[in-house]
Protein backbone atom coordinates (compact mmCIF):
# COMPACT_ATOMS: atom_id res chain seq x y z
CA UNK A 1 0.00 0.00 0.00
CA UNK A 2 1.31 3.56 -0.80
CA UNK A 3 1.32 6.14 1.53
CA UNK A 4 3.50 8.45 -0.57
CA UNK A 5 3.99 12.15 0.73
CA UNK A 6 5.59 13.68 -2.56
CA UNK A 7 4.89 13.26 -6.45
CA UNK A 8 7.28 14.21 -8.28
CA UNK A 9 5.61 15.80 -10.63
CA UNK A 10 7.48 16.27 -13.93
CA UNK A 11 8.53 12.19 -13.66
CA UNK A 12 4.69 12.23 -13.48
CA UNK A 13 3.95 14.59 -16.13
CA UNK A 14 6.13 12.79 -18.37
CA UNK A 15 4.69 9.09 -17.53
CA UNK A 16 1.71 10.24 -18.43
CA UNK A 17 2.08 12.00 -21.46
CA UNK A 18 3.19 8.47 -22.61
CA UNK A 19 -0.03 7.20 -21.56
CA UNK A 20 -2.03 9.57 -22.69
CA UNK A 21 -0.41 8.62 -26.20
CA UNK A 22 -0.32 5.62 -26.38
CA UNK A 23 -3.70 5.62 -25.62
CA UNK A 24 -5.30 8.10 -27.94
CA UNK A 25 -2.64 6.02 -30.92
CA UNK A 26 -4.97 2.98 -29.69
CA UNK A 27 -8.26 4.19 -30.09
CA UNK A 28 -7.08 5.70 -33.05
CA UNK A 29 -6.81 2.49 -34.89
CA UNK A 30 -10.18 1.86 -33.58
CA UNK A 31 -11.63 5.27 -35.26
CA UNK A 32 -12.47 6.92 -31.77
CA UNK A 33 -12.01 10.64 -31.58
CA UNK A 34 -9.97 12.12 -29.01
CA UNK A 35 -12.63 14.24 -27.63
CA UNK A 36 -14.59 11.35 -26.93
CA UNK A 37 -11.61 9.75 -24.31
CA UNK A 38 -12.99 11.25 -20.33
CA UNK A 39 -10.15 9.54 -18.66
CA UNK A 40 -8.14 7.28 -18.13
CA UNK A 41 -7.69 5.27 -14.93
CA UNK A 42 -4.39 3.45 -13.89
CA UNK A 43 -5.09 1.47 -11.01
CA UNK A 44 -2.09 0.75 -8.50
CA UNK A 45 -2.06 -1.55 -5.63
CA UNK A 46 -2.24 2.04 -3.38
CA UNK A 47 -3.16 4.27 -5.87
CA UNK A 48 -5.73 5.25 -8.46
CA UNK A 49 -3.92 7.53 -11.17
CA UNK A 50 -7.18 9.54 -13.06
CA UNK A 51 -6.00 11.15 -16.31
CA UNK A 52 -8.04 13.31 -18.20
CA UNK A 53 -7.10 15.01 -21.03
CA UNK A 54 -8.66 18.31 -22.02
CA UNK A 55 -11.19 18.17 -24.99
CA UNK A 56 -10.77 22.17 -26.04
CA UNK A 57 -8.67 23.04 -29.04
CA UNK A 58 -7.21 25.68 -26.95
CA UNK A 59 -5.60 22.82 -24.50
CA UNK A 60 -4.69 20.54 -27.10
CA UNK A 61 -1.81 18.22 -25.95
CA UNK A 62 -3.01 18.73 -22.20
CA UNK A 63 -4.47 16.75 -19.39
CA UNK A 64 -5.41 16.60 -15.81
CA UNK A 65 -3.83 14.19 -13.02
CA UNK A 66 -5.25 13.46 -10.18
CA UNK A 67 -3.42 10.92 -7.46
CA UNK A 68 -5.97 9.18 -5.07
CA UNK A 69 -5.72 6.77 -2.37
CA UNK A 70 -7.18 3.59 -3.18
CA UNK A 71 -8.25 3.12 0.21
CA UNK A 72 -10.25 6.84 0.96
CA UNK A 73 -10.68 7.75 -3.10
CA UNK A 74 -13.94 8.32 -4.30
CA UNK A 75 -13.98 7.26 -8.16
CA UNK A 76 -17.19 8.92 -9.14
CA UNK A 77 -16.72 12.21 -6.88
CA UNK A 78 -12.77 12.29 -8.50
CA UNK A 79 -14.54 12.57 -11.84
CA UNK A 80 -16.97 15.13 -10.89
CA UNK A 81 -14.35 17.14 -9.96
CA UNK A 82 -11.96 16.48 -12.66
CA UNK A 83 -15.07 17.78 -15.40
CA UNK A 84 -15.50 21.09 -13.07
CA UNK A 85 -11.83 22.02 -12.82
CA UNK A 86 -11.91 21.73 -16.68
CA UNK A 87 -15.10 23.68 -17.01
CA UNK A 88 -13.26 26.40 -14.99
CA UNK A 89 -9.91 26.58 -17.73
């Protein structure tokens, strides 16, 4: 179980900008849009990583990351909040 204290967050950053495109490459193939990816959820044995990348042209190339602990996290409430920080951009 993780208990971490810091994220480093450019190693994160750049972990999941990897993610992020591999995954849009995937659905690619599959002829999904990218607007029509919400997240992306990479479950750890301590942690719940929730990517979202941002569906406006003007953040093209940008997403949202939100670290949870598996044991408190709230999936559904996570991604309530993740779709109201990115009304507010």
């Amino acid at each position: 179980m993780s208990r971490r204290k810091t994220l480093d967050l450019a190693r994160a950053a750049h972990g999941c900008t990897d993610v992020v495109r591999a995954h849009l490459s995937a659905l690619s193939q599959f002829g999904h849009q990218p607007e029509q990816i919400e997240d992306i959820l990479v479950t750890l044995v301590g942690e719940l990583h929730l990517i979202r990348p941002l569906s406006r042209r003007t953040h093209d190339g940008l997403f949202l990351l939100l670290v949870l602990d598996r044991e408190r996290a709230h999936l559904d409430l996570a991604r309530k909040e993740l779709r109201g920080i990115e009304a507010l951009l």
